[in-house]
C-alpha atoms as a PDB file:
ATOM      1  CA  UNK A   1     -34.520   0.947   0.677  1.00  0.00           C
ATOM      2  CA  UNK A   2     -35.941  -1.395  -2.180  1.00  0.00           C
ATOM      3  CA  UNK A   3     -35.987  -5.092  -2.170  1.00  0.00           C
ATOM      4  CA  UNK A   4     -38.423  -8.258  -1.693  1.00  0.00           C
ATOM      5  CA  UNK A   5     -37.897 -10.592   1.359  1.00  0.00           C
ATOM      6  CA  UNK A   6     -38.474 -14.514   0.873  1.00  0.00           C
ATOM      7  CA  UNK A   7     -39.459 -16.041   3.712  1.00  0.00           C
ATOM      8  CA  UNK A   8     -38.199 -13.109   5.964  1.00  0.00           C
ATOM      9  CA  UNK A   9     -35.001 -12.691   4.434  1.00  0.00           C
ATOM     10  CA  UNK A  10     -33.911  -9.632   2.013  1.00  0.00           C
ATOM     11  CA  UNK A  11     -34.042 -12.075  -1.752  1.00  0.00           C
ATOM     12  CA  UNK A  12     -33.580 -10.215  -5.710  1.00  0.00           C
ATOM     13  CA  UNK A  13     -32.619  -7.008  -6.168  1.00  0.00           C
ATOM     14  CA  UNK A  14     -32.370  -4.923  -3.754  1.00  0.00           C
ATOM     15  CA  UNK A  15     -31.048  -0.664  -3.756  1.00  0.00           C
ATOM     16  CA  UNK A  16     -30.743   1.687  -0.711  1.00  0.00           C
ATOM     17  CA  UNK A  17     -30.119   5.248  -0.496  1.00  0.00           C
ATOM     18  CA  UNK A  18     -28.055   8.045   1.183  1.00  0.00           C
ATOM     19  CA  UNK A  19     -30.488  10.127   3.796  1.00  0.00           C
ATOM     20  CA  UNK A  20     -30.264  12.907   0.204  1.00  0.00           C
ATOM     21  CA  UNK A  21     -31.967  10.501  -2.106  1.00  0.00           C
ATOM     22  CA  UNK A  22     -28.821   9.300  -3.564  1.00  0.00           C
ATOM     23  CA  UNK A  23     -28.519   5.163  -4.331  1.00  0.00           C
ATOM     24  CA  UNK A  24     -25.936   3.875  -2.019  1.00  0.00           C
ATOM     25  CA  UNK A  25     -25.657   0.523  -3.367  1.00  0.00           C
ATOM     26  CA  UNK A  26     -27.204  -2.353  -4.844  1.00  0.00           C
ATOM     27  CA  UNK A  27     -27.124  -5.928  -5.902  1.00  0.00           C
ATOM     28  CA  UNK A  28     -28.536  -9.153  -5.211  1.00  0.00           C
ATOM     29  CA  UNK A  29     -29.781 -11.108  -2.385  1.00  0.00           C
ATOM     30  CA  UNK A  30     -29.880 -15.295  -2.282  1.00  0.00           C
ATOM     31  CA  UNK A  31     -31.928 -16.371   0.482  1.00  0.00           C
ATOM     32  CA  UNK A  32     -30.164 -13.562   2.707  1.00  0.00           C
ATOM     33  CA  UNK A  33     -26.997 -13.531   1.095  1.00  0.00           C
ATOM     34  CA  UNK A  34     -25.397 -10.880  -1.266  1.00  0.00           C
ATOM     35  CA  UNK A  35     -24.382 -12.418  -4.218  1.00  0.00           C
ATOM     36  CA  UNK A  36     -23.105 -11.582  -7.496  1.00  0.00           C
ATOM     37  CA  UNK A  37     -21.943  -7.401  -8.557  1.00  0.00           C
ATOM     38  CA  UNK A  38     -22.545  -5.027  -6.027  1.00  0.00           C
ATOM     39  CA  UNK A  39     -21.952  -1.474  -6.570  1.00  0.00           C
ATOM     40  CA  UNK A  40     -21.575   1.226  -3.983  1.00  0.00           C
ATOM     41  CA  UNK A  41     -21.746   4.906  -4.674  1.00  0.00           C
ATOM     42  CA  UNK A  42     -20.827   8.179  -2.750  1.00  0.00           C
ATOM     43  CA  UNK A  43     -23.770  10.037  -1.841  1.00  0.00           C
ATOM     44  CA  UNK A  44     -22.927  12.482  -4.759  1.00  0.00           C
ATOM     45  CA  UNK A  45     -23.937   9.484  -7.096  1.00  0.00           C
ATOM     46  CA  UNK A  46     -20.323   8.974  -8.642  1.00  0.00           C
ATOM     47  CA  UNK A  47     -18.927   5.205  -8.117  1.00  0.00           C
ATOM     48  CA  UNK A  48     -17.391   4.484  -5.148  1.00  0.00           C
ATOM     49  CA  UNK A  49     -16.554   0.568  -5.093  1.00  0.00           C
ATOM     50  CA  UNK A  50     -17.818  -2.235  -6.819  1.00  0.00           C
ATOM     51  CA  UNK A  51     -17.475  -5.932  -6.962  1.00  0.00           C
ATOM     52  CA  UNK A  52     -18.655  -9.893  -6.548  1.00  0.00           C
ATOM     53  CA  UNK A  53     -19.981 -11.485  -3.600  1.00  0.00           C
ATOM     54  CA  UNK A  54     -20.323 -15.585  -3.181  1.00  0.00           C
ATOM     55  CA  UNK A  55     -22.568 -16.614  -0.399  1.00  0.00           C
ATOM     56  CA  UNK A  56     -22.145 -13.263   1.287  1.00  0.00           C
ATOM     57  CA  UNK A  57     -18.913 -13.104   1.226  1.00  0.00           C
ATOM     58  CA  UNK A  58     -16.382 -10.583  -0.762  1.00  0.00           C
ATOM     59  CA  UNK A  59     -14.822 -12.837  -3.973  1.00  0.00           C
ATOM     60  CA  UNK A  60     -12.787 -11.953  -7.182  1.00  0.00           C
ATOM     61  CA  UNK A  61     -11.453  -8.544  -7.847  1.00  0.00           C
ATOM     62  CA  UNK A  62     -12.924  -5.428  -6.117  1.00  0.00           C
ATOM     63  CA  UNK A  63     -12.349  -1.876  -7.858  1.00  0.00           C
ATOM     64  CA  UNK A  64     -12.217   1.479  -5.484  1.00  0.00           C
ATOM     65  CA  UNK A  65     -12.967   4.882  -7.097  1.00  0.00           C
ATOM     66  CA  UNK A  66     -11.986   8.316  -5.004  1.00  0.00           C
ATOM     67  CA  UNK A  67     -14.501  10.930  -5.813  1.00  0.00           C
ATOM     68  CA  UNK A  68     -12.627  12.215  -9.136  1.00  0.00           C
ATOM     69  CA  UNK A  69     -13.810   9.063 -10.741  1.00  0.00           C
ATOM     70  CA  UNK A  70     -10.072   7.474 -10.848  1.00  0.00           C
ATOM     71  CA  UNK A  71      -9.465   4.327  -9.332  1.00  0.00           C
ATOM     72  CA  UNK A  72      -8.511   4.319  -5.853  1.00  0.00           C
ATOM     73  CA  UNK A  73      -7.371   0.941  -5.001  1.00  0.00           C
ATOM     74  CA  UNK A  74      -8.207  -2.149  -6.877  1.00  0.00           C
ATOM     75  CA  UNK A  75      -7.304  -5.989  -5.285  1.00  0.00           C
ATOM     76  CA  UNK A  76      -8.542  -9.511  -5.529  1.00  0.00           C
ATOM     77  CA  UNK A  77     -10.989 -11.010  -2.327  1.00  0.00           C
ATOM     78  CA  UNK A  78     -11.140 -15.079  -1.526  1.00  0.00           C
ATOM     79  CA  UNK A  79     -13.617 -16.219   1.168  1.00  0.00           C
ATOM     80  CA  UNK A  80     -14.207 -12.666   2.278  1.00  0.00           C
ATOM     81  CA  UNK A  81     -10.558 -12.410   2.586  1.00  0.00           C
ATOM     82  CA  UNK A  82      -7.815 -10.153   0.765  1.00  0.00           C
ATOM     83  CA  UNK A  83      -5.959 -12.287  -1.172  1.00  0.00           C
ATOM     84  CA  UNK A  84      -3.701 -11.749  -4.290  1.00  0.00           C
ATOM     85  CA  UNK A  85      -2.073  -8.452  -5.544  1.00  0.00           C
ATOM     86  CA  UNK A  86      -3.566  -5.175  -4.575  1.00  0.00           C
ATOM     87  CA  UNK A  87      -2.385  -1.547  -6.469  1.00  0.00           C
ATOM     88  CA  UNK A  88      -3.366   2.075  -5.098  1.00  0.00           C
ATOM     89  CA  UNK A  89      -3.532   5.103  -6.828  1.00  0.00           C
ATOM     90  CA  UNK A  90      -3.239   8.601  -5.794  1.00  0.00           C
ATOM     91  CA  UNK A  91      -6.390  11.286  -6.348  1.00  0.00           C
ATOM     92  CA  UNK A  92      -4.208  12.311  -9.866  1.00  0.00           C
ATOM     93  CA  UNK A  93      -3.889   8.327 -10.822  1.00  0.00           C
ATOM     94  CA  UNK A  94      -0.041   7.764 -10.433  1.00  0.00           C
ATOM     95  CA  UNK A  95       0.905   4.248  -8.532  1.00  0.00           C
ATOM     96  CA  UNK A  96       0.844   4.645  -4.814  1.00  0.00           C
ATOM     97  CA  UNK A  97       1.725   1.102  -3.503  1.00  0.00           C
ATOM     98  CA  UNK A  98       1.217  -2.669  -4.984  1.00  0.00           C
ATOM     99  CA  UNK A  99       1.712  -5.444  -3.016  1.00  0.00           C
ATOM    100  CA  UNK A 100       0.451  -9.067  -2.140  1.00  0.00           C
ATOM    101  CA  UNK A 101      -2.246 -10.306   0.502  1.00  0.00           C
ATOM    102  CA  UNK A 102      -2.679 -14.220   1.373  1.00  0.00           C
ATOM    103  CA  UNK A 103      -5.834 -15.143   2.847  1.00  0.00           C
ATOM    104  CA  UNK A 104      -6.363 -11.407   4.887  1.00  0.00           C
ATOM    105  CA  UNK A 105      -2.488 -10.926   5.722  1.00  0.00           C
ATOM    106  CA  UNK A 106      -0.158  -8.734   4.046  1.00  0.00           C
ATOM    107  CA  UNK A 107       2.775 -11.257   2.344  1.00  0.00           C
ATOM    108  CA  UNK A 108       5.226 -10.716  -0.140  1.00  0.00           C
ATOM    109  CA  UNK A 109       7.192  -7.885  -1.666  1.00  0.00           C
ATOM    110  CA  UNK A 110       5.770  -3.955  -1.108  1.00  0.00           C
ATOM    111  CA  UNK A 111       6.510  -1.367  -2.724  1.00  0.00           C
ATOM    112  CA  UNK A 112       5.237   2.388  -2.556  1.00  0.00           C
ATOM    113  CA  UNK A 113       5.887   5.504  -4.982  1.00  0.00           C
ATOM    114  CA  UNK A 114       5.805   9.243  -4.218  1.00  0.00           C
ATOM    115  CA  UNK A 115       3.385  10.902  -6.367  1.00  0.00           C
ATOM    116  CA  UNK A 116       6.005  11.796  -9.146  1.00  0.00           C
ATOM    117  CA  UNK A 117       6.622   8.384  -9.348  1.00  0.00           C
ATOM    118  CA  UNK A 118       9.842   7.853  -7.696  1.00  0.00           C
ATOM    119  CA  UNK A 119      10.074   5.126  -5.419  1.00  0.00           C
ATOM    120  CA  UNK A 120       9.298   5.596  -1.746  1.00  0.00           C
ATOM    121  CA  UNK A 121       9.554   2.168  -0.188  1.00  0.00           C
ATOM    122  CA  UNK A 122      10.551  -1.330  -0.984  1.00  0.00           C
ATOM    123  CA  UNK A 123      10.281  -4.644   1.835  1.00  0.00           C
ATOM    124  CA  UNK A 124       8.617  -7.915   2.418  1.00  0.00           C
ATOM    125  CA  UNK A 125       6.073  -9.038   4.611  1.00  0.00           C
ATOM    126  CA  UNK A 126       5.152 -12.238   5.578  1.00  0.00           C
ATOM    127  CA  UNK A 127       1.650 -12.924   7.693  1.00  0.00           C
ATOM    128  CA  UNK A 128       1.061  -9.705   8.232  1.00  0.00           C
ATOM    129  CA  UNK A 129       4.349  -7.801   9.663  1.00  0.00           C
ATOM    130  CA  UNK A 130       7.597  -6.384   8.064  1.00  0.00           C
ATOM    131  CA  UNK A 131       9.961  -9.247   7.505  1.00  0.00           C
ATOM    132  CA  UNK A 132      13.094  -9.426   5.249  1.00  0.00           C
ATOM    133  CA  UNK A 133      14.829  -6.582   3.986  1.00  0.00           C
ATOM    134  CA  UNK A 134      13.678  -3.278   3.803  1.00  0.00           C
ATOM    135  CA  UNK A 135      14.792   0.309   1.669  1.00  0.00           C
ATOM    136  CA  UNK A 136      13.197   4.143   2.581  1.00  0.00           C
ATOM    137  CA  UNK A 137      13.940   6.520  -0.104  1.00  0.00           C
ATOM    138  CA  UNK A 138      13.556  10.487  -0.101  1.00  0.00           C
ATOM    139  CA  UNK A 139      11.496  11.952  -2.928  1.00  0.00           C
ATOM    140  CA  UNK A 140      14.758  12.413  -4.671  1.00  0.00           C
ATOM    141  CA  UNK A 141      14.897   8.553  -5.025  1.00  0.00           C
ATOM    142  CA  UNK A 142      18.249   8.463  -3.156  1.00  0.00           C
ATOM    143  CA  UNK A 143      18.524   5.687  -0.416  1.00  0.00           C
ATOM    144  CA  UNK A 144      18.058   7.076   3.253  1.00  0.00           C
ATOM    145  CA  UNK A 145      17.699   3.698   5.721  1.00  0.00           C
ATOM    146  CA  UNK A 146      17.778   0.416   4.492  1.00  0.00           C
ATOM    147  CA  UNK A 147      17.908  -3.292   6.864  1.00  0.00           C
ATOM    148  CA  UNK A 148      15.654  -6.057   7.945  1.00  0.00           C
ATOM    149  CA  UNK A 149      12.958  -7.206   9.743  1.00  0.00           C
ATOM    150  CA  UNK A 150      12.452 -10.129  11.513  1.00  0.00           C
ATOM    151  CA  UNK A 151       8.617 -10.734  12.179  1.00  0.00           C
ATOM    152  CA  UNK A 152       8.332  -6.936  12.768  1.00  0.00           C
ATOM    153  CA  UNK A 153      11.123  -6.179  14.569  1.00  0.00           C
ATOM    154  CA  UNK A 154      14.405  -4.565  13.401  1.00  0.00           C
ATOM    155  CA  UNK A 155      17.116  -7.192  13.251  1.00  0.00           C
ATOM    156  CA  UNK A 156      20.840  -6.831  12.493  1.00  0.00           C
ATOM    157  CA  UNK A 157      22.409  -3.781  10.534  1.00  0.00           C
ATOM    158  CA  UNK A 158      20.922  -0.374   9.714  1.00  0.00           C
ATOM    159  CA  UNK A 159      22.246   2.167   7.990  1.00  0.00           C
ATOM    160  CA  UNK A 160      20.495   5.587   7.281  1.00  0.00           C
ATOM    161  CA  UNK A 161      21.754   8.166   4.976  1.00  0.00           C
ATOM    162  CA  UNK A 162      21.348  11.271   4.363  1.00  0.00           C
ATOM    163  CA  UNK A 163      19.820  13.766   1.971  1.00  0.00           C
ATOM    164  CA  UNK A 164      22.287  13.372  -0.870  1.00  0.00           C
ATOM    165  CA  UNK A 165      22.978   9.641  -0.286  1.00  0.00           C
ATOM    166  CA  UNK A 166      26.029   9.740   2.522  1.00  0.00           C
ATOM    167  CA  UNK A 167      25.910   7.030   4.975  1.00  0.00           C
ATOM    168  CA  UNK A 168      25.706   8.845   8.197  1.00  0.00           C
ATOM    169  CA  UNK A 169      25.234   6.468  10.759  1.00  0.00           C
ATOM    170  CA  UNK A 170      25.415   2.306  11.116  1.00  0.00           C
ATOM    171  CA  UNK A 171      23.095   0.851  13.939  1.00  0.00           C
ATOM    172  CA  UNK A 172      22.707  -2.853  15.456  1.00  0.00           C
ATOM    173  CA  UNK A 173      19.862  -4.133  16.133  1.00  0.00           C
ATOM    174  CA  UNK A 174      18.054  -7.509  18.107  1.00  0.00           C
ATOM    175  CA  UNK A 175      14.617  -8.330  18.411  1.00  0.00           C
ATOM    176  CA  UNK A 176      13.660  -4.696  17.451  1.00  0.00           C
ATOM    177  CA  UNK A 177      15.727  -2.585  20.305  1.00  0.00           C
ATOM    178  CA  UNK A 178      19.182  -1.011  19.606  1.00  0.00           C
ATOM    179  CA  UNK A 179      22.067  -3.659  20.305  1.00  0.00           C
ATOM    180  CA  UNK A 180      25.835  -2.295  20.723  1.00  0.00           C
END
């Protein structure tokens, strides 16, 4: 570890290290506080996340690398908070999932991708649980449940299909538990 303290609290640049040597991270201190870029690395030395902070707290867009170098996730931060659109990446790069946060809580439309690229997933979310309708797909990109949520429980009609797209059964449900 390598910084100055002001006063008894960590102040400028400081850098710490993996137990091999490596740097871990760095960035600035304010009176105790991280501020501004910070950048974290894997203890091989390759990138692992960087981004801002504002009095200590995680702000503006953060970046995620996996070990290959390729971005990983990448999302925006408010008050410390997840909040905005946030993609993901698999190890080879392809889109993995994109969605929205507001203030910490998943909200708004999701959708996820197999690692061809077909689409795995499609729903809504609102403060934090499954809510509206919702569509699993097989990696073929053929339909194989679709129905709704309701704050996180199943609500209403669901079908599921199978393998080539033929609706094989039709279930009712309320307040998440099979009705009828």
């Amino acid at each position: 570890m390598e910084g100055n303290f002001n006063n008894d609290v960590p102040h400028g640049e400081w850098k710490y290290y993996h137990s091999n040597g490596e740097l871990y991270y760095s960035g600035m201190f304010e009176n105790g506080r991280k501020e501004g870029t910070w950048k974290y690395y894997y203890n091989t030395g390759k990138l692992w996340k960087e981004g801002a902070y504002f009095h200590g707290e995680t702000t503006g867009v953060w970046t995620y690398y996996s070990e290959n170098g390729k971005k990983g996730q990448e999302g925006a931060f408010e008050n410390g908070k997840e909040n905005g659109k946030w993609d993901s990446w698999y190890l080879e790069g392809t889109p993995k999932d994109n969605g929205f946060y507001k203030m910490g809580k998943m909200d708004g439309l999701w959708q996820g991708w197999y690692p061809d690229g077909t689409l795995k997933y499609k729903g809504a979310w609102a403060d934090d649980v499954k809510n509206g309708q919702w569509k699993y797909y097989n990696e073929q990109g053929i339909v194989m449940e679709e129905g709704f949520f309701d704050k996180g429980n199943r609500t209403g009609t669901w079908r599921k299909y199978d393998q080539y797209g033929q609706l094989q059964s039709v279930e009712s449900y309320l307040d998440g538990k099979p009705n009828g």
